[in-house]
PDB file of N, CA and C in Angstrom:
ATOM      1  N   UNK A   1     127.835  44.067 -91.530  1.00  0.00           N
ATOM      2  CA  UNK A   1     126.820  43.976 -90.498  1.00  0.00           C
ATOM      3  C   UNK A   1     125.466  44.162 -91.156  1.00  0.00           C
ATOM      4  N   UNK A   2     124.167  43.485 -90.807  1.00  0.00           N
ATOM      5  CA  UNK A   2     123.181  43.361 -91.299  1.00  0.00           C
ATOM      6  C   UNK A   2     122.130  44.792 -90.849  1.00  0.00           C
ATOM      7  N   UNK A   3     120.944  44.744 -91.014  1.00  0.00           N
ATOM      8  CA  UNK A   3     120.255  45.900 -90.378  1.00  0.00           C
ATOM      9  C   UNK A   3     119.762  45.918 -89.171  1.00  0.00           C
ATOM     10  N   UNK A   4     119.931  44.739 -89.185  1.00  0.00           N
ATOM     11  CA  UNK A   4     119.514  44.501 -87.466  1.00  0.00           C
ATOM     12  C   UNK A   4     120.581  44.892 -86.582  1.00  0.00           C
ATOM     13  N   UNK A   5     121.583  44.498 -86.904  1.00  0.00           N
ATOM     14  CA  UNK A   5     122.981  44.398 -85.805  1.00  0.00           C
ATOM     15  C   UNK A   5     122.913  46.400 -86.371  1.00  0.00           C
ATOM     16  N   UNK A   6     122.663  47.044 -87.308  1.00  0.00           N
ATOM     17  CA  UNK A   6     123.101  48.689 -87.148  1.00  0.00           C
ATOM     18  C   UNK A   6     122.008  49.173 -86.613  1.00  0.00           C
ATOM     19  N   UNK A   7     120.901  48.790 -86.638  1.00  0.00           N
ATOM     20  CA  UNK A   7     119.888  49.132 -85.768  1.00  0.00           C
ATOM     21  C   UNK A   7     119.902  49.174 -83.866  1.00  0.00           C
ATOM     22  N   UNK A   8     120.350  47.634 -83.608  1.00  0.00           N
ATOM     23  CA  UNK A   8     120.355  47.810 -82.660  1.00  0.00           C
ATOM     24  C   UNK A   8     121.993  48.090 -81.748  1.00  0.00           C
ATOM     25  N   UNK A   9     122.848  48.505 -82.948  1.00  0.00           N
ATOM     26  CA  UNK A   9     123.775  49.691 -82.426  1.00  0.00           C
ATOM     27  C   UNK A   9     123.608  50.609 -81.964  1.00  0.00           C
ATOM     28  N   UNK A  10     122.492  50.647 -82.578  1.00  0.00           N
ATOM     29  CA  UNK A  10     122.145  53.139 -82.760  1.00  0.00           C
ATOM     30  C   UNK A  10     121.438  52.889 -81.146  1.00  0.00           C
ATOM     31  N   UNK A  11     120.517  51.946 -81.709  1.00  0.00           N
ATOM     32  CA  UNK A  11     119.840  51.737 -80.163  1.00  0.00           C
ATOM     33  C   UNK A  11     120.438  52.001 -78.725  1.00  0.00           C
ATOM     34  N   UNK A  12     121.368  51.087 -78.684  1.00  0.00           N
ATOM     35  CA  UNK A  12     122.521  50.868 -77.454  1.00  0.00           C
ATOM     36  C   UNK A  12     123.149  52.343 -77.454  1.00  0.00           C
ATOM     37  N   UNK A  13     123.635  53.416 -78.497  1.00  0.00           N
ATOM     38  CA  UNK A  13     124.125  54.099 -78.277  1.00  0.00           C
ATOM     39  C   UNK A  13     122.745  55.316 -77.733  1.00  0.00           C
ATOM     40  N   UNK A  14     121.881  54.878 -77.809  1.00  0.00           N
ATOM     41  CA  UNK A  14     120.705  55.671 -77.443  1.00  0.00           C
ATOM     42  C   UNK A  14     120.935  55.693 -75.704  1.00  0.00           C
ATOM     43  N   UNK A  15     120.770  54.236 -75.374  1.00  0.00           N
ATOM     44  CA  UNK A  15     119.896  53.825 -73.966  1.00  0.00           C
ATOM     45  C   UNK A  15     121.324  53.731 -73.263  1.00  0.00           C
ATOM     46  N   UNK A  16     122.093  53.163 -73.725  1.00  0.00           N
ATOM     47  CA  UNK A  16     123.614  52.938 -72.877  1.00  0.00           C
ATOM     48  C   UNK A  16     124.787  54.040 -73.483  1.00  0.00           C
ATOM     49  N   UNK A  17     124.552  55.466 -73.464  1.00  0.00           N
ATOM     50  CA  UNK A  17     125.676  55.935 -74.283  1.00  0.00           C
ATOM     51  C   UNK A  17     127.330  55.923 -73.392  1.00  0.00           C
ATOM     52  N   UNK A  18     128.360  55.606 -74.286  1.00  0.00           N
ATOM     53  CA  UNK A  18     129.548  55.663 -73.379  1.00  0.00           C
ATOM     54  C   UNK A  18     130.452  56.982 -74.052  1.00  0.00           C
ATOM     55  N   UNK A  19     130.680  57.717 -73.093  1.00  0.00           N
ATOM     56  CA  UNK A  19     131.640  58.384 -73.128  1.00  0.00           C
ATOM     57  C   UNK A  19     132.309  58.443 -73.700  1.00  0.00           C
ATOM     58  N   UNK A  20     133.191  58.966 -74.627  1.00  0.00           N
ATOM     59  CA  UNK A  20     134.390  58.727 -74.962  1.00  0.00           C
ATOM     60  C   UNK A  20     135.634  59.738 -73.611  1.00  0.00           C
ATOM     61  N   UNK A  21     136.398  59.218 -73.600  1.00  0.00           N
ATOM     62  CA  UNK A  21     137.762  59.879 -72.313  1.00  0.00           C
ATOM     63  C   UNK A  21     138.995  59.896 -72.958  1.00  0.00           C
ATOM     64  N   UNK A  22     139.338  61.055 -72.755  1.00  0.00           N
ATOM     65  CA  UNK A  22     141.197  61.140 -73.334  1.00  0.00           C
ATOM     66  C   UNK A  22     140.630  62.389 -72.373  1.00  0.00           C
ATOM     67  N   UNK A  23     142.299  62.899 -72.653  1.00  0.00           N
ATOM     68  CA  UNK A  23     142.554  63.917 -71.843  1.00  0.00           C
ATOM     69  C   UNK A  23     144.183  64.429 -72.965  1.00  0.00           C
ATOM     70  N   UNK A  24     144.471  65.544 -72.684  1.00  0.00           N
ATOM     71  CA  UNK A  24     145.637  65.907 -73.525  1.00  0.00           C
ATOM     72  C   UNK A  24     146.313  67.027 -72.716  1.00  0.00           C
ATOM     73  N   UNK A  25     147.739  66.596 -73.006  1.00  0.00           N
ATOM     74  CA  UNK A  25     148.476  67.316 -72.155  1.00  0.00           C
ATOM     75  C   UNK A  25     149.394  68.021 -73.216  1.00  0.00           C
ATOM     76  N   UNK A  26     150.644  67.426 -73.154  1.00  0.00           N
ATOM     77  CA  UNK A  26     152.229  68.037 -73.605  1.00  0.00           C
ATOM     78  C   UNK A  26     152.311  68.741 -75.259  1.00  0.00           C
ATOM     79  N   UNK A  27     151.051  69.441 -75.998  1.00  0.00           N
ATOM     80  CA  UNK A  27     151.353  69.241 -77.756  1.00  0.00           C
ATOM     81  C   UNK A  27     152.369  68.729 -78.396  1.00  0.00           C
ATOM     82  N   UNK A  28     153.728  69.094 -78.044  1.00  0.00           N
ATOM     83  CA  UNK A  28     154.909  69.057 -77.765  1.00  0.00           C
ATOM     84  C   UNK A  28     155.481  67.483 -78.142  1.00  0.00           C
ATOM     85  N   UNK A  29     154.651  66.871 -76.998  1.00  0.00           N
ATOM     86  CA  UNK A  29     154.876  65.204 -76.722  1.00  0.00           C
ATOM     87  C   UNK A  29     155.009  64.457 -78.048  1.00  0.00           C
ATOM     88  N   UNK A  30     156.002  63.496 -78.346  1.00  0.00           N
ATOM     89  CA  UNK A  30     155.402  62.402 -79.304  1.00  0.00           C
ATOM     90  C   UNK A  30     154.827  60.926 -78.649  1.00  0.00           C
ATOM     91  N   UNK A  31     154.262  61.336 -77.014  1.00  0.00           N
ATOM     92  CA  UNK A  31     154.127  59.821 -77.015  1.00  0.00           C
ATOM     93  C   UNK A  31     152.755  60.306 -76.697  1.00  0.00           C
ATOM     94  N   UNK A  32     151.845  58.619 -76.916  1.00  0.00           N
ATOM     95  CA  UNK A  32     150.265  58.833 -76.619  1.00  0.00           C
ATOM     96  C   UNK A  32     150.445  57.516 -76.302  1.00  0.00           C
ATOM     97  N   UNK A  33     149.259  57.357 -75.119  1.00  0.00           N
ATOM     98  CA  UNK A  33     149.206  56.324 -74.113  1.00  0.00           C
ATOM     99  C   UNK A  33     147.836  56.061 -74.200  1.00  0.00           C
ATOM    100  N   UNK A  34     147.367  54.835 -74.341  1.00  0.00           N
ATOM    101  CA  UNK A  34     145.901  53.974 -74.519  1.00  0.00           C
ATOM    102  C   UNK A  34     145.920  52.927 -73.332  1.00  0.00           C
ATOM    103  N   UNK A  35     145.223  53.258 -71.963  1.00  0.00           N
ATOM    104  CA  UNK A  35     145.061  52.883 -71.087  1.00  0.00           C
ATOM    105  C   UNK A  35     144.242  51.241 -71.382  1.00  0.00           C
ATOM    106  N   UNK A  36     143.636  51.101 -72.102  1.00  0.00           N
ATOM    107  CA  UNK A  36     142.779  49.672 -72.576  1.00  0.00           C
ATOM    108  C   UNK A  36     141.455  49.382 -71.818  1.00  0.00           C
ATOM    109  N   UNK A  37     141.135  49.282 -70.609  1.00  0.00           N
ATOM    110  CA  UNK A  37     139.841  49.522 -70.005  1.00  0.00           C
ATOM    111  C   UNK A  37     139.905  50.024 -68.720  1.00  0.00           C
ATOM    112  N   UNK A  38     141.118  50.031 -68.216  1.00  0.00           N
ATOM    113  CA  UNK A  38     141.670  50.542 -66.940  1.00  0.00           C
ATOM    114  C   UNK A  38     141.672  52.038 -66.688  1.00  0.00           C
ATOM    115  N   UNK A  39     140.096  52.577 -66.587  1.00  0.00           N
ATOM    116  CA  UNK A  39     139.910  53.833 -65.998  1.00  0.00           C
ATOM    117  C   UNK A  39     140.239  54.645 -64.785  1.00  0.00           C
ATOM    118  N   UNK A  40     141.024  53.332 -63.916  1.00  0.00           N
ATOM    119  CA  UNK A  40     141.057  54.159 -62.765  1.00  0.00           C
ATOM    120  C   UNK A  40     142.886  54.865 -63.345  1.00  0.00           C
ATOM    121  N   UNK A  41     143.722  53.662 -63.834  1.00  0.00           N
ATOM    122  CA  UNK A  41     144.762  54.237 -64.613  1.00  0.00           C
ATOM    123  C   UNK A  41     144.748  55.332 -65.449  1.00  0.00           C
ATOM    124  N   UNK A  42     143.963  55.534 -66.435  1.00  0.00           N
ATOM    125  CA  UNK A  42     143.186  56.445 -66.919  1.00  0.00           C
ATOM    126  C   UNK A  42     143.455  58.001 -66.434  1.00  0.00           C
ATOM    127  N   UNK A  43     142.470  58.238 -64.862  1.00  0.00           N
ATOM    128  CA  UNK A  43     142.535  59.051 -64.219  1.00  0.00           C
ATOM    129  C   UNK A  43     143.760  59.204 -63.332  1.00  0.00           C
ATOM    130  N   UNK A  44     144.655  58.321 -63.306  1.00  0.00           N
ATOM    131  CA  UNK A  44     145.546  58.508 -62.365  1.00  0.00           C
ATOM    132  C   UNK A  44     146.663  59.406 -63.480  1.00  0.00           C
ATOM    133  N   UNK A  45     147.019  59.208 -64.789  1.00  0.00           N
ATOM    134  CA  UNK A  45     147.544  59.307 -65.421  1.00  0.00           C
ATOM    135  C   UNK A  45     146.836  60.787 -66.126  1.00  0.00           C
ATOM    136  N   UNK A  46     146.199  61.029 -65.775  1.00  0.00           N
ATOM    137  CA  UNK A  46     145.377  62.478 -66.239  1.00  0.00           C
ATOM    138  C   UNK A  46     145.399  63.364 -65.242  1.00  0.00           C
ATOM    139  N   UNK A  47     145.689  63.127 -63.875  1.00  0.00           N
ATOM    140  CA  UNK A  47     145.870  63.891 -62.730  1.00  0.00           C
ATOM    141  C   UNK A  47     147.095  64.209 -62.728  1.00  0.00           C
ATOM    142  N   UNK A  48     148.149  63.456 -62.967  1.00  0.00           N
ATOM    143  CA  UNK A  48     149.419  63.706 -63.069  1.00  0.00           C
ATOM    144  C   UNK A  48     150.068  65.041 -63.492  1.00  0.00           C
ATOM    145  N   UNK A  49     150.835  65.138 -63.042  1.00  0.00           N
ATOM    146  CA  UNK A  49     152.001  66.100 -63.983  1.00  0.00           C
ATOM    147  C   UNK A  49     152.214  66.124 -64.915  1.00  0.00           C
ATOM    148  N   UNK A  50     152.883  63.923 -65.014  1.00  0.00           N
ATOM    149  CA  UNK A  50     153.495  63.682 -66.173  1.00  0.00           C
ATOM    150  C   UNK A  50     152.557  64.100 -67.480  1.00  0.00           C
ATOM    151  N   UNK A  51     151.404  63.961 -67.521  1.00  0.00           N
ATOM    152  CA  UNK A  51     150.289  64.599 -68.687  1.00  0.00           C
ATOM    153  C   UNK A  51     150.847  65.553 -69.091  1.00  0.00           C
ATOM    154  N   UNK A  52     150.973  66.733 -67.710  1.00  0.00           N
ATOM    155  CA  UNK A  52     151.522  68.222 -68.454  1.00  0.00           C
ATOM    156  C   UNK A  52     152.742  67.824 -69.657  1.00  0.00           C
ATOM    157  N   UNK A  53     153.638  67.089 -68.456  1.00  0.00           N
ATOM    158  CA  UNK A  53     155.235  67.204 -69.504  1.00  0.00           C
ATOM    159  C   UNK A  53     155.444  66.241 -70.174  1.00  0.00           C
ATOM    160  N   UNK A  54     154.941  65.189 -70.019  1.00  0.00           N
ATOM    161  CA  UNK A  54     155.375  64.418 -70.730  1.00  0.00           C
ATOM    162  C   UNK A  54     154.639  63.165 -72.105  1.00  0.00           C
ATOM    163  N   UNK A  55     153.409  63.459 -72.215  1.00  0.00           N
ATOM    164  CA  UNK A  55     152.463  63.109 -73.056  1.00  0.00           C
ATOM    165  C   UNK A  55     151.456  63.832 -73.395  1.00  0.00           C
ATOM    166  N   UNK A  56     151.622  63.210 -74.842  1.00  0.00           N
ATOM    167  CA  UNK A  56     150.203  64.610 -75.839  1.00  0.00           C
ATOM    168  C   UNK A  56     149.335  63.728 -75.445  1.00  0.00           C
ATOM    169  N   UNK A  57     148.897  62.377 -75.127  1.00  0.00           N
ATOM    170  CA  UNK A  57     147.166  62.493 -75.471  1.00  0.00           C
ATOM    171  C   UNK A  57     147.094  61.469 -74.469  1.00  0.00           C
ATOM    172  N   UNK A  58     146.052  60.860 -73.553  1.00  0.00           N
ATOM    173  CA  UNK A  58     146.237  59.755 -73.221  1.00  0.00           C
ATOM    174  C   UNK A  58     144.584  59.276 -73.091  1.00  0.00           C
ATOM    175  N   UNK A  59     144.220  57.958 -73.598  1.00  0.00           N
ATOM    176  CA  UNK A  59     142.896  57.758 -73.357  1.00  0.00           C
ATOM    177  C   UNK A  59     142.104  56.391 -73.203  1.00  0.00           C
ATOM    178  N   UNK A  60     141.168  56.135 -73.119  1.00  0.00           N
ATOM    179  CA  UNK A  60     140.958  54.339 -72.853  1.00  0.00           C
ATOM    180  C   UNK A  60     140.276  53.736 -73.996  1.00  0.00           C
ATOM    181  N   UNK A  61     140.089  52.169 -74.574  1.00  0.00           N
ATOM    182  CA  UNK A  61     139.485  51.837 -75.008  1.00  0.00           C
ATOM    183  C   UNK A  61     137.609  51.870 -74.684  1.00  0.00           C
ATOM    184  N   UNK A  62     137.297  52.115 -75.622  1.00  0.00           N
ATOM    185  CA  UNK A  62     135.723  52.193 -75.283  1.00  0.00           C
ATOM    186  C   UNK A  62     134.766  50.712 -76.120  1.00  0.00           C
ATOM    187  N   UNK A  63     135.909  50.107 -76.561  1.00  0.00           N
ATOM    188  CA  UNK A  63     135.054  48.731 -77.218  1.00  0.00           C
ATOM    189  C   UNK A  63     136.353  48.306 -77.754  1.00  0.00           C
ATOM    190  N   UNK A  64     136.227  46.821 -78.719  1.00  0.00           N
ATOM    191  CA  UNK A  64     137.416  46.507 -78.637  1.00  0.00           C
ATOM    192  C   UNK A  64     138.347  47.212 -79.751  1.00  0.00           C
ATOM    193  N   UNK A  65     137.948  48.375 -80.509  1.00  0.00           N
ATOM    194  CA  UNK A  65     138.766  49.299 -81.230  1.00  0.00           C
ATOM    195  C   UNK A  65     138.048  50.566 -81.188  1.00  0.00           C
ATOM    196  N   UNK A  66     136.905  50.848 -80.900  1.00  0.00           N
ATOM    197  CA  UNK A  66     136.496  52.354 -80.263  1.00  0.00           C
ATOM    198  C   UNK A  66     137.132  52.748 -79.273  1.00  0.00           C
ATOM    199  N   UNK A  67     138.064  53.797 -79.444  1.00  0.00           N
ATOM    200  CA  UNK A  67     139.112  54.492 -78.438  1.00  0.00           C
ATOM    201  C   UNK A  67     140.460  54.268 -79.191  1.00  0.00           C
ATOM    202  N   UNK A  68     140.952  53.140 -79.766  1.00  0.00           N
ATOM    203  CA  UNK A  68     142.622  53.655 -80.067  1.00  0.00           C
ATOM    204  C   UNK A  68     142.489  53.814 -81.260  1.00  0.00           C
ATOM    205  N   UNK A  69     141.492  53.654 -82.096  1.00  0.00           N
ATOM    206  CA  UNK A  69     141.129  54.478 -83.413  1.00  0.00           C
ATOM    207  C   UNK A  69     141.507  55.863 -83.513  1.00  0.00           C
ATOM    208  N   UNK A  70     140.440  56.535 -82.286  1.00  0.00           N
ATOM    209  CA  UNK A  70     140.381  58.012 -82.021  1.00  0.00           C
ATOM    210  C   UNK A  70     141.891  58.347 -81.983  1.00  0.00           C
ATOM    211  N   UNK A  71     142.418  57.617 -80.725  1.00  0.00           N
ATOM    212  CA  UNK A  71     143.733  58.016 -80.723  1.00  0.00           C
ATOM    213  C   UNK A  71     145.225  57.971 -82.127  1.00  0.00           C
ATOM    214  N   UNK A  72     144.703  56.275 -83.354  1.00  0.00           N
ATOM    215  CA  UNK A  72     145.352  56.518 -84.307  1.00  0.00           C
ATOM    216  C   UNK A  72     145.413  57.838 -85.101  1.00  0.00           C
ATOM    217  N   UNK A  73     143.857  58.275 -85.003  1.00  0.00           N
ATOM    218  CA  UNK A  73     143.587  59.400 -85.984  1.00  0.00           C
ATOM    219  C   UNK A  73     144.356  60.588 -85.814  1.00  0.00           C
ATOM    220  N   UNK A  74     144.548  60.750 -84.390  1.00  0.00           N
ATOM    221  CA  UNK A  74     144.829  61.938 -83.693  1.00  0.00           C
ATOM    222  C   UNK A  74     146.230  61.739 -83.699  1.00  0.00           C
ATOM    223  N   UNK A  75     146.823  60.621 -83.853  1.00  0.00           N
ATOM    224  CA  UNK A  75     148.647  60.723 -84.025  1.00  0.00           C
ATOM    225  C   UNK A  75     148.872  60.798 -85.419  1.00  0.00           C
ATOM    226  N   UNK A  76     148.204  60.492 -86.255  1.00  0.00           N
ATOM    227  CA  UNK A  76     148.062  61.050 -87.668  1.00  0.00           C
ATOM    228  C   UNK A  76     148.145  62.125 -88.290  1.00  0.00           C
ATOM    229  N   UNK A  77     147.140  63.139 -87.469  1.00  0.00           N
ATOM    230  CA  UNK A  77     146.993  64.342 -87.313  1.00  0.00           C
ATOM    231  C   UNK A  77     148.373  65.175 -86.844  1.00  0.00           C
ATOM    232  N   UNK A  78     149.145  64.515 -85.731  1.00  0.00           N
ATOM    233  CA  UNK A  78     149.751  64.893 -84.891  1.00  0.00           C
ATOM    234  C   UNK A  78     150.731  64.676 -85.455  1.00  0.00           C
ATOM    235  N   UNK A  79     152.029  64.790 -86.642  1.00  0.00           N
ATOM    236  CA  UNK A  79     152.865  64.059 -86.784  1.00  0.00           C
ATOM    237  C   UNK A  79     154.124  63.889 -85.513  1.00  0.00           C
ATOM    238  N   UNK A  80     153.710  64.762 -84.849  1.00  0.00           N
ATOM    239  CA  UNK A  80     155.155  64.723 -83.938  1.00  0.00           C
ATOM    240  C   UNK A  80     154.785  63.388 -82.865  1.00  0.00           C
ATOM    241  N   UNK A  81     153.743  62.981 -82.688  1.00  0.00           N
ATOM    242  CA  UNK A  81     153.297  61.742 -81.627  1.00  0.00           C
ATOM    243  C   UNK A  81     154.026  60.440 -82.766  1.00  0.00           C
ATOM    244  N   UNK A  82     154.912  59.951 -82.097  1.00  0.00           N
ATOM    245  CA  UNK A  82     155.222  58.671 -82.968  1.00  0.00           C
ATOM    246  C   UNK A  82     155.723  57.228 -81.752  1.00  0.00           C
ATOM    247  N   UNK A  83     154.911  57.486 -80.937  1.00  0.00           N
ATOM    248  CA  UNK A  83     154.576  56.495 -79.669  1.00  0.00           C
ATOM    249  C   UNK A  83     153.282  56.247 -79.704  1.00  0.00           C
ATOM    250  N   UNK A  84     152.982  55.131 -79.297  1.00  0.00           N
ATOM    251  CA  UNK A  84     151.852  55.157 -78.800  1.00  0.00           C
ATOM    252  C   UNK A  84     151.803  53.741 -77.739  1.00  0.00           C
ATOM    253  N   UNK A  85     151.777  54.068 -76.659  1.00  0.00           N
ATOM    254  CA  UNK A  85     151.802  52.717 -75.417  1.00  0.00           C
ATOM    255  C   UNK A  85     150.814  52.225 -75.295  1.00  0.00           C
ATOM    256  N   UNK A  86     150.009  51.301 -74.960  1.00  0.00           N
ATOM    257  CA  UNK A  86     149.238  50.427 -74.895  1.00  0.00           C
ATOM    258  C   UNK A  86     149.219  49.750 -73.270  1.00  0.00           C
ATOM    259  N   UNK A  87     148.243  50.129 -72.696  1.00  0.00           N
ATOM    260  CA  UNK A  87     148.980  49.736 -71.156  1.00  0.00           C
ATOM    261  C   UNK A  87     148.153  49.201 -70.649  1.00  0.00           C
ATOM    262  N   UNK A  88     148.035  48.959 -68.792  1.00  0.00           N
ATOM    263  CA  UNK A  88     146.397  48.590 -68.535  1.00  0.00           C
ATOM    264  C   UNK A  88     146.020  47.651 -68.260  1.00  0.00           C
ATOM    265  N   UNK A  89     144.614  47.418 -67.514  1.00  0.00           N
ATOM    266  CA  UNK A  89     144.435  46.130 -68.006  1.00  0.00           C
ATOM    267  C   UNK A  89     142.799  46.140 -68.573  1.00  0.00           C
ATOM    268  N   UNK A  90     142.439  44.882 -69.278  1.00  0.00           N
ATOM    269  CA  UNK A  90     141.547  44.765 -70.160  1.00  0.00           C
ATOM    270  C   UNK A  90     140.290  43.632 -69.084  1.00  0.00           C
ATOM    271  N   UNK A  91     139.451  44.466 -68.929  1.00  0.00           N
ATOM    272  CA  UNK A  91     138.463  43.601 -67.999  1.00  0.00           C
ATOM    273  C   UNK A  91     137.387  44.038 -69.238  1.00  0.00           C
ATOM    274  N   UNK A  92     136.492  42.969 -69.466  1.00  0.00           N
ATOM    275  CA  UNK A  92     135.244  42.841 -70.547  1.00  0.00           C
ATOM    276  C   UNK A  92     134.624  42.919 -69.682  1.00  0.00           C
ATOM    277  N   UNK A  93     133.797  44.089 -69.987  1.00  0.00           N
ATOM    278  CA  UNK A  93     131.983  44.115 -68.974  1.00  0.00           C
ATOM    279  C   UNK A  93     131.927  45.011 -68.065  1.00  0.00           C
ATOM    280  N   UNK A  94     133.660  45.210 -67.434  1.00  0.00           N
ATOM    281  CA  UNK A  94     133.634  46.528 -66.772  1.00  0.00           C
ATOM    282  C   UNK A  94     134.159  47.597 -67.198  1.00  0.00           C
ATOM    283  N   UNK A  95     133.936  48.865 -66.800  1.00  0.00           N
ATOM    284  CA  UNK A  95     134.827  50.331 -67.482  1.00  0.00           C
ATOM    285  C   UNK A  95     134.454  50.777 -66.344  1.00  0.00           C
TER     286      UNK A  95
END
C-alpha cells in the first residue's frame, strides 16, 4: 500500500472508528464462532447461554479480514479452541 492509501487509513480510523466485538464465554470451549457481518446474530449468540457452555469466543468480521484475524490469533493462543465456524451473513456497507 502506498502513503496515501496508509494515510488515509489512519484517517478513516480517526473520523469513522469501528469497534471491534467478540464476546467470550466457555475457556473450556474448543469452538469459536465468526459471525461475518451479521451483528444482530452476533448479539443473539452473546445473550445466550450457549456462550456460557458452549463456546470460548464468538465475534464478527470488521472488514474483509479485520475480525477473524483477531479471532485466528486468539485460537492460537488458545490451544484447546480447534473449531472455528464461520456463519452469518455478509452484507458490504452494512454492520
Amino acid at each position: 500500500m502506498n502513503a496515501a492509501g496508509k494515510g488515509i487509513g489512519e484517517l478513516c480510523k480517526i473520523i469513522l472508528p469501528i469497534r471491534e466485538e467478540f464476546y467470550l464465554g466457555n475457556s473450556d470451549s474448543n469452538i469459536a464462532i465468526c459471525t461475518l457481518s451479521s451483528t444482530d446474530l452476533l448479539k443473539t449468540i452473546a445473550n445466550s447461554e450457549i456462550l456460557k457452555k458452549k463456546i470460548s469466543i464468538v465475534g464478527r468480521l470488521l472488514s474483509e479480514n479485520k475480525g477473524i484475524d483477531s479471532m485466528i490469533r486468539y485460537a492460537n493462543k488458545n490451544p484447546q479452541v480447534t473449531a472455528i465456524i464461520v456463519c452469518g451473513k455478509e452484507v458490504w456497507g452494512k454492520t
